[in-house]
Protein backbone atom coordinates (compact mmCIF):
# COMPACT_ATOMS: atom_id res chain seq x y z
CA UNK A 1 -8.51 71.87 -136.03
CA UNK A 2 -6.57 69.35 -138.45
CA UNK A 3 -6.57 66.07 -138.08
CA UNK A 4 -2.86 66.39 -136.43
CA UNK A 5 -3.77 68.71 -133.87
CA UNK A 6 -7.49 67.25 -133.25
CA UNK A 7 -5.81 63.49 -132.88
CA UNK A 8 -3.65 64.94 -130.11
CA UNK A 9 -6.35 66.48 -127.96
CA UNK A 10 -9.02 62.78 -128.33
CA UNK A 11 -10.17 60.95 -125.90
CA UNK A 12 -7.86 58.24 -127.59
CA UNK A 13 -4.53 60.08 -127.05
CA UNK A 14 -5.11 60.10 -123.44
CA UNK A 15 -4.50 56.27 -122.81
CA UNK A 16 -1.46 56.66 -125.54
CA UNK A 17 2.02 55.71 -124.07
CA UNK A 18 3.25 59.90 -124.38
CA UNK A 19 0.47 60.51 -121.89
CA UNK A 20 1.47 57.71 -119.46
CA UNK A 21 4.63 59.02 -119.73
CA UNK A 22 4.08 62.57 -119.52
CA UNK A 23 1.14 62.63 -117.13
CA UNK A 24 -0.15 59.46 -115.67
CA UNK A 25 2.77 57.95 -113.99
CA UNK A 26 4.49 61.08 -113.09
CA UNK A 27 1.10 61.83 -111.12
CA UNK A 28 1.17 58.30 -109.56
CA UNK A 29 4.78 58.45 -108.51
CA UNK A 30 4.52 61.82 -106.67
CA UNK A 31 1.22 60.72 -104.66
CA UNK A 32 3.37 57.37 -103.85
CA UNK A 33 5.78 59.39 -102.18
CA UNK A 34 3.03 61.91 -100.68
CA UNK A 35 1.85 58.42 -98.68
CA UNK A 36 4.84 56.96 -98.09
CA UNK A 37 6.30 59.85 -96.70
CA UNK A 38 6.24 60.92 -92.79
CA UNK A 39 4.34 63.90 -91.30
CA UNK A 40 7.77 64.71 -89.58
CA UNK A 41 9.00 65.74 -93.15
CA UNK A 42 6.79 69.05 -93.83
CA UNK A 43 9.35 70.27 -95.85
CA UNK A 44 8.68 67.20 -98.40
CA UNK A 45 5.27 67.40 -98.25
CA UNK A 46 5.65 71.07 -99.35
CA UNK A 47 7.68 69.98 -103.02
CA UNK A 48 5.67 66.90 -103.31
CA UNK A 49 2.70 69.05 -103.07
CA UNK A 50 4.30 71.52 -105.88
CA UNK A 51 5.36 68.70 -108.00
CA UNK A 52 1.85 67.84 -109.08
CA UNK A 53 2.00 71.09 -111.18
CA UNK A 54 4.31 69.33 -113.80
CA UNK A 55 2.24 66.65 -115.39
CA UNK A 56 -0.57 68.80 -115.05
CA UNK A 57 1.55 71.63 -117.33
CA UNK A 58 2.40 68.88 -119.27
CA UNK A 59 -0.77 67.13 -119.82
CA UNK A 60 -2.41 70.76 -120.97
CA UNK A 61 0.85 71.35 -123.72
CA UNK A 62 0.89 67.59 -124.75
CA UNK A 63 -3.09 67.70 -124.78
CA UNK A 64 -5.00 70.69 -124.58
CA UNK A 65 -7.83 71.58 -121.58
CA UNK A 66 -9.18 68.44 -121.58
CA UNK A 67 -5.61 66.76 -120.91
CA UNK A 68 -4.62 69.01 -118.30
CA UNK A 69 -8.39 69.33 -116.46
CA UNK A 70 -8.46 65.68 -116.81
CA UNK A 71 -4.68 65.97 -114.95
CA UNK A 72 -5.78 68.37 -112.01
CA UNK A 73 -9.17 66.60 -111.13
CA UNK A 74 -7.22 63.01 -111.21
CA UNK A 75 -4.24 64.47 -109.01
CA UNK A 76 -7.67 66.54 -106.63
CA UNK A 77 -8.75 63.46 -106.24
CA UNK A 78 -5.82 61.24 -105.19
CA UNK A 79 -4.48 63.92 -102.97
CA UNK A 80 -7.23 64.75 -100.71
CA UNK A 81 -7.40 61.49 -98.62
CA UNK A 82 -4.02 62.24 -97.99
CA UNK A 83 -4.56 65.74 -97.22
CA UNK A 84 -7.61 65.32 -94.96
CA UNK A 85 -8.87 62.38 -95.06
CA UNK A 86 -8.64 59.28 -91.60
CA UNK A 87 -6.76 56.39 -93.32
CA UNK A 88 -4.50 55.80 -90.50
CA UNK A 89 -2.18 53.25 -92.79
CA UNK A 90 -0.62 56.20 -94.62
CA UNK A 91 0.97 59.32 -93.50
CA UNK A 92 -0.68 62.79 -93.80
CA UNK A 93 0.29 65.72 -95.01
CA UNK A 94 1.15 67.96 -91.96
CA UNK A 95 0.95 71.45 -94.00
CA UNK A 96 -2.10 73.56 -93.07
CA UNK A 97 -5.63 73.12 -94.19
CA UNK A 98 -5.85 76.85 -95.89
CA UNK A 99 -2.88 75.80 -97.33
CA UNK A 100 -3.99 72.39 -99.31
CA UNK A 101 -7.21 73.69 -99.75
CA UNK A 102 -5.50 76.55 -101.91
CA UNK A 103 -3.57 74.22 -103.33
CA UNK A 104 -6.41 71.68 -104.59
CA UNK A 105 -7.97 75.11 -105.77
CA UNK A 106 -4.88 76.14 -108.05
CA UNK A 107 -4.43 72.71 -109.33
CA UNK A 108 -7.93 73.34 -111.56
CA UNK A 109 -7.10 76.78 -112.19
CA UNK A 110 -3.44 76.38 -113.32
CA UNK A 111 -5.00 73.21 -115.75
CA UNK A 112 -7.98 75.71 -116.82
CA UNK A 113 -5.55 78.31 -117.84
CA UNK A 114 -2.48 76.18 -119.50
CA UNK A 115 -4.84 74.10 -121.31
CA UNK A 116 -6.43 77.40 -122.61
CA UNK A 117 -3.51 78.60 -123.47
CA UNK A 118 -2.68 75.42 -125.02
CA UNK A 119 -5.69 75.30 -127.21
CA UNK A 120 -5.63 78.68 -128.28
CA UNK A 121 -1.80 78.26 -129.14
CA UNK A 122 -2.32 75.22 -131.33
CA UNK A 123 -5.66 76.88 -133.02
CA UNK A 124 -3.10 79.82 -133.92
CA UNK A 125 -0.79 77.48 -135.10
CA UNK A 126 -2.99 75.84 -136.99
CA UNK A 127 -4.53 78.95 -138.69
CA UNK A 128 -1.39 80.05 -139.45
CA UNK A 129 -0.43 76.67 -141.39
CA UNK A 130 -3.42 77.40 -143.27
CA UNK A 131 -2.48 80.67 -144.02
CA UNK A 132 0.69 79.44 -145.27
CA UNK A 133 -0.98 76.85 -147.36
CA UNK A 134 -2.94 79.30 -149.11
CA UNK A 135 -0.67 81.94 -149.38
CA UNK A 136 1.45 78.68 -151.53
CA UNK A 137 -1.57 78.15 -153.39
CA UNK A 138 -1.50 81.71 -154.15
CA UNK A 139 1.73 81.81 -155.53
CA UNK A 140 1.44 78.82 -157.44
CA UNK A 141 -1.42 80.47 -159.02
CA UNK A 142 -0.20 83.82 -159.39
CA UNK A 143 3.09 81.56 -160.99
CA UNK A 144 0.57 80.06 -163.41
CA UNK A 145 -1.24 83.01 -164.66
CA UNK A 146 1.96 84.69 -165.26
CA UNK A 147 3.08 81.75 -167.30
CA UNK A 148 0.19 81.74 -169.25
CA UNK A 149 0.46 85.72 -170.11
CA UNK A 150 4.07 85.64 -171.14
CA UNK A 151 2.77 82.36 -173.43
CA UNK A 152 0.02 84.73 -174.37
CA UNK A 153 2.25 87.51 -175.33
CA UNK A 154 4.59 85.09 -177.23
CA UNK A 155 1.61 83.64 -179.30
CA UNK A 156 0.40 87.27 -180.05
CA UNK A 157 3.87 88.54 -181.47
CA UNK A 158 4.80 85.42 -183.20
CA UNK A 159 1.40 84.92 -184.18
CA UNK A 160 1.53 88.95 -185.96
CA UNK A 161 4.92 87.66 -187.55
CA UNK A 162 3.76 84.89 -189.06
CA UNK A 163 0.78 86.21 -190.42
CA UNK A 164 2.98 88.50 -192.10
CA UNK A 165 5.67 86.31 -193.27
CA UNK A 166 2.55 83.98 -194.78
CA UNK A 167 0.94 86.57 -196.38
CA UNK A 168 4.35 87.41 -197.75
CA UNK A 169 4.45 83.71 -199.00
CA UNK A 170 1.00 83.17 -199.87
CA UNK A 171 1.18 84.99 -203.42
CA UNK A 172 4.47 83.13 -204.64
CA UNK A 173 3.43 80.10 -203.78
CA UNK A 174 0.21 80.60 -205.84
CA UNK A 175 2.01 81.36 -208.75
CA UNK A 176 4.45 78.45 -208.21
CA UNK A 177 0.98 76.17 -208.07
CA UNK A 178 -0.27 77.70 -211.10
CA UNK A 179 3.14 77.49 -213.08
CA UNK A 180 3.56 73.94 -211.98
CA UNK A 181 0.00 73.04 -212.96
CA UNK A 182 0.43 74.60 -216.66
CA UNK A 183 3.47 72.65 -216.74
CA UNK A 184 1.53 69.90 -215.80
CA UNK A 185 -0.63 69.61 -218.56
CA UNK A 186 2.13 70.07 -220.94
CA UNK A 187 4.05 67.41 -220.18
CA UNK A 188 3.02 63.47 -221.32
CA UNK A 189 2.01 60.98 -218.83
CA UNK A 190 4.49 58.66 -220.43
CA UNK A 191 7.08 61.21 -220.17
CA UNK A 192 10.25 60.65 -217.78
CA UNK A 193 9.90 64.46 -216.21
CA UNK A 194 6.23 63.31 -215.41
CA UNK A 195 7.42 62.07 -212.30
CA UNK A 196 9.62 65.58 -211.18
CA UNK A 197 6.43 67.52 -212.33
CA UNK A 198 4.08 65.27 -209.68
CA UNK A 199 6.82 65.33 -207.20
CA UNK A 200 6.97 69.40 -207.28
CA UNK A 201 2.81 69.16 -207.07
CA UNK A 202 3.14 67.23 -204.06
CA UNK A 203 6.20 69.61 -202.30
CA UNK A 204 3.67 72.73 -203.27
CA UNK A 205 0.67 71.21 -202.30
CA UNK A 206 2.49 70.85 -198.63
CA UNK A 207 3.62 73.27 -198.67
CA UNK A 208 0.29 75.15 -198.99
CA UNK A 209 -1.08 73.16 -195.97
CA UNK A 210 1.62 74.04 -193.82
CA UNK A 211 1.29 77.50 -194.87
CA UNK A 212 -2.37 77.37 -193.65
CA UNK A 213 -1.40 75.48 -190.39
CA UNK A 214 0.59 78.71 -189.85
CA UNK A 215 -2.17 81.24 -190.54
CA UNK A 216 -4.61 79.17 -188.38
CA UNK A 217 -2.00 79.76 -185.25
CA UNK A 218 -1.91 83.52 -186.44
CA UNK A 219 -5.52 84.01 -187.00
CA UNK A 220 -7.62 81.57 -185.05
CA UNK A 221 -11.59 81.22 -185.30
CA UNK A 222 -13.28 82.96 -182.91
CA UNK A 223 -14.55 81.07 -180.04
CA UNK A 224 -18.36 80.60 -179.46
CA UNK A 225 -18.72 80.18 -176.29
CA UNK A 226 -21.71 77.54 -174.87
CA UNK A 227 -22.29 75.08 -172.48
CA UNK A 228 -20.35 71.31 -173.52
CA UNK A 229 -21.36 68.04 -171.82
CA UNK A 230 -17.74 66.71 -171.20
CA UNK A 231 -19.25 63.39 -171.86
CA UNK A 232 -19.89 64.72 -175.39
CA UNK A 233 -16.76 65.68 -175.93
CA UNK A 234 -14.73 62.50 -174.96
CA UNK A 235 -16.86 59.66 -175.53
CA UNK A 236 -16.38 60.34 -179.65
CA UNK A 237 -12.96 61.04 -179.29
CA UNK A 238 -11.76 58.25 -177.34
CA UNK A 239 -13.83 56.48 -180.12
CA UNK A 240 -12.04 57.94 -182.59
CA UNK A 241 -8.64 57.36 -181.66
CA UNK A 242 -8.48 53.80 -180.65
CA UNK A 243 -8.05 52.20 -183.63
CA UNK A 244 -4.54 53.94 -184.11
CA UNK A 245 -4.24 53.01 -180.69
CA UNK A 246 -5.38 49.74 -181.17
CA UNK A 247 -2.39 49.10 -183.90
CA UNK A 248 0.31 50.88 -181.14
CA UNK A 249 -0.79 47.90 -179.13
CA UNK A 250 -1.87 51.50 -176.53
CA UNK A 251 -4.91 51.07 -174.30
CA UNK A 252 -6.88 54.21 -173.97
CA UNK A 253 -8.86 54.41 -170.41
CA UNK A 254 -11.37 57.02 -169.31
CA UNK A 255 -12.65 57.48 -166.40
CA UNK A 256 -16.41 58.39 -166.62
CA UNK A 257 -16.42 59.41 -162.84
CA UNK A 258 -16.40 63.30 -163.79
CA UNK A 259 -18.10 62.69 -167.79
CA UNK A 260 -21.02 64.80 -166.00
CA UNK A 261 -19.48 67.71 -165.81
CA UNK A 262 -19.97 70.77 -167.55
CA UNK A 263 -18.13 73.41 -169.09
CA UNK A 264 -18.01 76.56 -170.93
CA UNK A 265 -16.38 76.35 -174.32
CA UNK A 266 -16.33 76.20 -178.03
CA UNK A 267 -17.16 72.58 -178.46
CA UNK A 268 -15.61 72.33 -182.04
CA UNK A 269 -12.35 73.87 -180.63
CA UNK A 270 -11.92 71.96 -177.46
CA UNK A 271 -12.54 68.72 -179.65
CA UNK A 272 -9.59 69.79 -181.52
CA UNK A 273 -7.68 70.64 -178.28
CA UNK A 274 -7.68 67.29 -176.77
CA UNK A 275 -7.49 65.34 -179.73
CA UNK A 276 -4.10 66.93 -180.39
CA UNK A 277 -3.02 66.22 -176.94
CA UNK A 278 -4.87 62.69 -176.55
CA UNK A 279 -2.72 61.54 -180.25
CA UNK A 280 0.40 62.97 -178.97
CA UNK A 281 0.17 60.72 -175.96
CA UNK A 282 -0.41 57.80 -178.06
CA UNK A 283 2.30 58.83 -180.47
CA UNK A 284 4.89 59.33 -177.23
CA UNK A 285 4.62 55.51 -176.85
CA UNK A 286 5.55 53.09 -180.06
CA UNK A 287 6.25 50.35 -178.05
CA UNK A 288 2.41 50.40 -176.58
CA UNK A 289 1.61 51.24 -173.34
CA UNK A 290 -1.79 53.19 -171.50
CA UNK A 291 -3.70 56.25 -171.72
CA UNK A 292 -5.80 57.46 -169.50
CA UNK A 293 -8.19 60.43 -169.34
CA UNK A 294 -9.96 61.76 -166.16
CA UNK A 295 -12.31 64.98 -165.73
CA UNK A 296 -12.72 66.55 -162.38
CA UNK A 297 -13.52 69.73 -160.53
CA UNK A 298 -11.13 71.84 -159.13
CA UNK A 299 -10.41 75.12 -158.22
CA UNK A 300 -8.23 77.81 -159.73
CA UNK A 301 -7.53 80.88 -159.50
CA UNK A 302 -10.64 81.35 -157.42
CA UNK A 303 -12.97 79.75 -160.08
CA UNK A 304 -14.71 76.42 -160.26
CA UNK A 305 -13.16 74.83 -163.14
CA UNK A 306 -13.04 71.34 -164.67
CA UNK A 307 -9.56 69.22 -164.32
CA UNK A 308 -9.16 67.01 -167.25
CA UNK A 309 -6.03 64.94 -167.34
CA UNK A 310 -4.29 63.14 -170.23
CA UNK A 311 -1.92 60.88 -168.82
CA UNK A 312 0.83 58.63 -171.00
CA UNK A 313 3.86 56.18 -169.63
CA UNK A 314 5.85 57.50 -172.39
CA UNK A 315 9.30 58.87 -172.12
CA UNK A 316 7.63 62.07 -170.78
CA UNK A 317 9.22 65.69 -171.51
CA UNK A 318 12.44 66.64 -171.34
CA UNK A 319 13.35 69.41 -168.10
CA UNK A 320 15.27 71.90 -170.67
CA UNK A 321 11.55 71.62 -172.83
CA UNK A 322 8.65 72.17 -170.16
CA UNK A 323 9.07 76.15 -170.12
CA UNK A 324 8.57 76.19 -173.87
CA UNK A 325 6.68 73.16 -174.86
CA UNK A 326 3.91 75.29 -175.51
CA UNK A 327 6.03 77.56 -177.95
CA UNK A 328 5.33 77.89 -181.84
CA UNK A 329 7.99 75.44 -183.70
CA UNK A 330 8.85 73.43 -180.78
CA UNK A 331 8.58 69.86 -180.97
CA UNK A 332 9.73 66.45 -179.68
CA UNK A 333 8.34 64.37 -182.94
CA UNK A 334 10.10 64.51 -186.15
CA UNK A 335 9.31 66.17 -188.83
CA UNK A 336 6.56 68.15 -186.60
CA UNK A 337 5.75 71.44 -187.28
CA UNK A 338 6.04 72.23 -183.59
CA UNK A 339 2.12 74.37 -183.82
CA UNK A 340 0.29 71.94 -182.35
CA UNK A 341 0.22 72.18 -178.60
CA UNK A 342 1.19 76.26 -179.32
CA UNK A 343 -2.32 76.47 -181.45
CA UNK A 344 -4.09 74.37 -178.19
CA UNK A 345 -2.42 76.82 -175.70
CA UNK A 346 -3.86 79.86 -177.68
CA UNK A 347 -7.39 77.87 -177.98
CA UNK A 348 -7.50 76.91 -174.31
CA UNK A 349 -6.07 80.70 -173.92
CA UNK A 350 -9.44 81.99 -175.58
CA UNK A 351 -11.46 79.69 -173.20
CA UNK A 352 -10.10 81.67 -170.17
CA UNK A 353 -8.26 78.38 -169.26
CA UNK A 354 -5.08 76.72 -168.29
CA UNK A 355 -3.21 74.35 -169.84
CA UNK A 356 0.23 72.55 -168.64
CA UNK A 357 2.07 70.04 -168.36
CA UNK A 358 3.28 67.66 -165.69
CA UNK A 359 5.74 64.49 -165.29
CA UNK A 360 4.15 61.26 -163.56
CA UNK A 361 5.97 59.86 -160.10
CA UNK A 362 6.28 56.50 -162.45
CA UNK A 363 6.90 57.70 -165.64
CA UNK A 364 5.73 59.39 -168.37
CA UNK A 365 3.83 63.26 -168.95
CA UNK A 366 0.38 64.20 -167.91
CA UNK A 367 -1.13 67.51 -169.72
CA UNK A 368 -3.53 68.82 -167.53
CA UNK A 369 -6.68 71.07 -169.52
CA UNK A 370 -8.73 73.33 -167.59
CA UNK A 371 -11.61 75.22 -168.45
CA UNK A 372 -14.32 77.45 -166.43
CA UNK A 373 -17.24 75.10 -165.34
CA UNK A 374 -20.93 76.27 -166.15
CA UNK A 375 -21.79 78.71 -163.35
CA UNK A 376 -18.53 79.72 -162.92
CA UNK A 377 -17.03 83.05 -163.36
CA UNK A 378 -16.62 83.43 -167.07
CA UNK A 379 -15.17 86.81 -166.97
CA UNK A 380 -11.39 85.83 -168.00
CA UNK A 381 -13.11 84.15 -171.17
CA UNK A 382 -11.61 86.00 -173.96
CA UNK A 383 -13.14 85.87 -177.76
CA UNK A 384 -10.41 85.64 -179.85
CA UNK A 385 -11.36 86.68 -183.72
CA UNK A 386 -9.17 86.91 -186.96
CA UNK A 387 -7.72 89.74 -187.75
């Protein structure tokens, strides 16, 4: 029983106003006018005698079996010194013995029957809240995964295209290189088209990196799959990013309450992973703020995975972006190449894991990672090799 429905059937919620109200007094008013009124009045004896039934009804809706027995042995009890017993202070109830007798009998039945019902009613009520619940949980799973397939299926055709396309643009820009390089050599140091020649060294050279950016997206490593100390993973990396922190005037918090956790993963590729997402919260705040990192369990999708949060008080992300922040070439930062968080979603993809994002009630994103704990079922977990 929740703690709603359990609350309203305690020991506790008997002496509560409601039940005053609802049972108590009602039950002390009609045995009031049981005494005070005369034997020449069967005919009021008779509804006085029926009106007990309504707190007891009540007390077994408001309060379950216990209410409502409590109800019918409380109104058994003030009624039968009226009913039979010598006080001659107080009128008596004129009706016949077999009569009150039956009466004092269906007062405990009626209250072991409502409050039955009653239970039973809220148990159902209950279950079917639960039901509801998980059916939500369901759906917000089921929303999820389906998310993360049509992300999936993006990454896999754009990742084909751009394999293509660099391949295409691989071999030009190796001659270009080579070109500029003999040019290089011919020209003087002292000479004013020196400086173009560097400057076009520099453009290719980029332009080369970027170029492999794209065919790591298209082609990433396969995943080796073992068991990672989230501890081990962290620790270094918080390490590792708080001097750029440091000079954001950014404070970057962990919380070591779930560092014992476990999970299944490529430890080289997960560092990567939260890295990117750990310096784009620091990046999303220039004017300093506070990071903070937390690892838990949790459950989805019917697995035991690990939880780990990245949370920033930056700006967060913009409604129109969430649906494709995890797209190739979509960015918030200038001048990014928009493959970051699209190479993490593939990564975490490969893991058999989730990754989203979420705004704060304050302010700010949080980019929620999760991957399969150790133990856990590790059949989603998909190796994903070059091509």
């Amino acid at each position: 029983m929740s703690e709603a429905g359990g609350e309203s059937r305690s020991w506790k919620a008997l002496a509560s106003p409601r039940a005053w109200l609802l049972v108590w007094i009602p039950i002390l008013l009609i045995t009031a006018a049981h005494y005070g009124t005369g034997p020449n009045l069967a005919w009021a004896h008779d509804v006085l005698r029926r009106l007990y039934y309504i707190p007891i009804v009540l007390g077994a809706f408001a309060f379950g079996l216990r209410g409502a027995m409590i109800a019918s042995i409380l109104t058994s009890l003030l009624y039968m010194p009226h009913a039979f017993g010598g006080l001659h202070h107080y009128h008596h109830d004129p009706g016949a013995s077999v009569e009150k007798l039956l009466e004092l009998l269906l007062y405990n039945v009626i209250a072991g029957i409502t409050g039955t019902l009653a239970d039973r009613e809220v148990r159902l009520r209950l279950e079917q809240q639960r039901v509801a619940r998980q059916l939500e949980e369901s759906l917000e799973e089921l929303k999820a995964m389906e998310e993360q397939l049509v992300r999936a299926g993006k990454l896999r055709a754009l990742g084909e295209l751009t394999a293509g396309l660099a391949h295409e643009i691989k071999n030009p820009l190796a001659s270009l290189k080579g070109a500029a390089e003999i040019l290089s050599d011919e020209i003087r140091p002292d000479s004013p088209r020196r400086k173009m020649i560097d400057i076009l060294n520099k453009e290719l050279d980029r332009l080369a990196a970027l170029l492999e950016r794209f065919l790591s997206f298209a082609r990433p490593k396969s995943v080796s799959i073992t068991d990672v100390r989230i501890e081990e993973v962290i620790e270094p990396l918080v390490a590792l990013v708080e001097p750029q922190a440091r000079k954001q005037q950014v404070h970057v918090t962990w919380d070591r309450s779930g560092s014992d956790l476990t999970v299944r993963g490529d430890k080289e590729q997960l560092t990567a992973v939260l890295m990117n997402v750990l310096l784009n919260a620091v990046q999303a705040m220039p004017d300093g703020g506070e990071v903070t990192l937390r690892a838990e369990p949790c459950t989805r999708a019917k697995r035991e995975m690990c939880l780990i949060r990245i949370a920033d008080r930056g700006p967060g992300v913009p409604e129109e972006m969430k649906d494709k922040i995890f797209d190739p070439f979509v960015t918030t930062k200038e001048g990014g190449s928009g493959l970051g968080l699209a190479i993490a979603a593939r990564v975490i993809d490969a893991h058999g894991g989730f990754i989203e994002v979420k705004d704060r009630e304050e302010s700010g994103a949080e980019f929620r990672i999760l991957l399969p704990l150790k133990g856990a079922d590790t059949r989603d977990v998909r190796p994903s090799h070059g091509s």
